[in-house]
C-alpha atoms as a PDB file:
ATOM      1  CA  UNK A   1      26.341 -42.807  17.132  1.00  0.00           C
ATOM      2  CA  UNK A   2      23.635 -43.251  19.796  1.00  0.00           C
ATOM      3  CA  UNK A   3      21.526 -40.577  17.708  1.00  0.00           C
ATOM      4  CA  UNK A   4      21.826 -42.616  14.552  1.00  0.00           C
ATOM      5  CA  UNK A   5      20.346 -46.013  16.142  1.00  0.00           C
ATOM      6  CA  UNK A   6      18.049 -44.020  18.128  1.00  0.00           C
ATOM      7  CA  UNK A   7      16.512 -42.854  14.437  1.00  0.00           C
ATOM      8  CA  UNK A   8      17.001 -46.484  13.009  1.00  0.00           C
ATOM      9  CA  UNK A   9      13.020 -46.842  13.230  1.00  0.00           C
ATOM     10  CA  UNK A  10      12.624 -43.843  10.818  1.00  0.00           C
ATOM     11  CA  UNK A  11      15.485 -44.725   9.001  1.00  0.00           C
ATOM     12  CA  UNK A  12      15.602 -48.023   8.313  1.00  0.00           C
ATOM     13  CA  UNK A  13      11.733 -49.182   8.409  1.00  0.00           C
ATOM     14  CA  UNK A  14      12.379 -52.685   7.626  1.00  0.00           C
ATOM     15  CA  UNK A  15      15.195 -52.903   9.914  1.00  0.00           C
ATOM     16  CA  UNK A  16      14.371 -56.397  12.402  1.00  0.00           C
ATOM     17  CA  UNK A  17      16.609 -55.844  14.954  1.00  0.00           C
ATOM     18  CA  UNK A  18      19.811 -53.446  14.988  1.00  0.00           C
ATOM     19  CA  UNK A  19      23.378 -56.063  16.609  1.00  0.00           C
ATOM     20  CA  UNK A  20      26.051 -53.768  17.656  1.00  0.00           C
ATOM     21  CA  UNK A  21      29.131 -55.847  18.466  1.00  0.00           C
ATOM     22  CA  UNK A  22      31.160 -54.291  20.806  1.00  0.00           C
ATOM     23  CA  UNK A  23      35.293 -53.576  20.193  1.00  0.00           C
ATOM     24  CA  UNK A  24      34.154 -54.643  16.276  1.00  0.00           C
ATOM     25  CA  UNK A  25      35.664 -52.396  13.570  1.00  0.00           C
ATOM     26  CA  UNK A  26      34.069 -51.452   9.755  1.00  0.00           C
ATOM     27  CA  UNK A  27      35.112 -55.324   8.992  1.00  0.00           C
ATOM     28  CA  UNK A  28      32.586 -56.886  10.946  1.00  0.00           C
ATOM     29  CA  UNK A  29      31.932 -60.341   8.855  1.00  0.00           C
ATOM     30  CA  UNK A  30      36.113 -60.610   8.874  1.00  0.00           C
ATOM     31  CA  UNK A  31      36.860 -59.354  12.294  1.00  0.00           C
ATOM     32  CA  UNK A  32      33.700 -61.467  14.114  1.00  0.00           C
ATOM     33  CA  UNK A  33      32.644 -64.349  11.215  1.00  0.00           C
ATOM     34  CA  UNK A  34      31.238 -66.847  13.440  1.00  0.00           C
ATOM     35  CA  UNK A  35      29.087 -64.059  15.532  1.00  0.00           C
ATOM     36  CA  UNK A  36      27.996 -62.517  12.085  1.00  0.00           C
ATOM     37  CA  UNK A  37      27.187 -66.179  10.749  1.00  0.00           C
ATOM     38  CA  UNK A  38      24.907 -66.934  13.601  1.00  0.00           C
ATOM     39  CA  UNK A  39      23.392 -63.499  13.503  1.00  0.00           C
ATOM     40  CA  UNK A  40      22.363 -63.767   9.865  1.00  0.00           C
ATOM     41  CA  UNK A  41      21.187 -67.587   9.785  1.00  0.00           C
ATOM     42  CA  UNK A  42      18.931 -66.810  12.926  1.00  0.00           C
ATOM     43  CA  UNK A  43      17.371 -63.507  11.116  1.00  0.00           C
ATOM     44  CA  UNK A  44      17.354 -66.274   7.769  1.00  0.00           C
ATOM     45  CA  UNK A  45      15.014 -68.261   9.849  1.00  0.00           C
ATOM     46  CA  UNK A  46      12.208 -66.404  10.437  1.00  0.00           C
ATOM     47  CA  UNK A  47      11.494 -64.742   7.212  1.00  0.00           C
ATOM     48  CA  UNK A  48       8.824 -66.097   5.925  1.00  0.00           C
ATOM     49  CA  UNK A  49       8.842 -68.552   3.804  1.00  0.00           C
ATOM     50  CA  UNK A  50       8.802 -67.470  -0.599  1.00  0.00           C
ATOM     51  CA  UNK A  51       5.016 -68.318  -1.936  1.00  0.00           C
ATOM     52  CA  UNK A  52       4.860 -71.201  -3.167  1.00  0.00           C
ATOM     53  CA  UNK A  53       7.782 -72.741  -1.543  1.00  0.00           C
ATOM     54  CA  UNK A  54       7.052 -76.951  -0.280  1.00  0.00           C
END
């Protein structure tokens, strides 16, 4: 697995920021909501805001 992030910059340009959360299985958004919640509102806020947004 350590290969595979290791490439994540060639494959997966757009990628932000890779979260590995540790003693998580393939369910991560069941096993770990509030974790995965936080995760994905923190990456939500700083995207830029849509053109033309007030």
């Amino acid at each position: 697995m350590a290969d595979a992030i290791k490439a994540f910059p060639v494959t997966l340009p757009g990628l932000s920021a890779p979260h590995i959360l540790e003693g998580c299985g393939h369910w991560v958004q069941q096993e770990r909501p509030e974790e995965v919640n936080r995760l994905l509102l923190d990456w939500l806020r700083v995207l830029p805001a849509p053109v033309g947004a007030p």
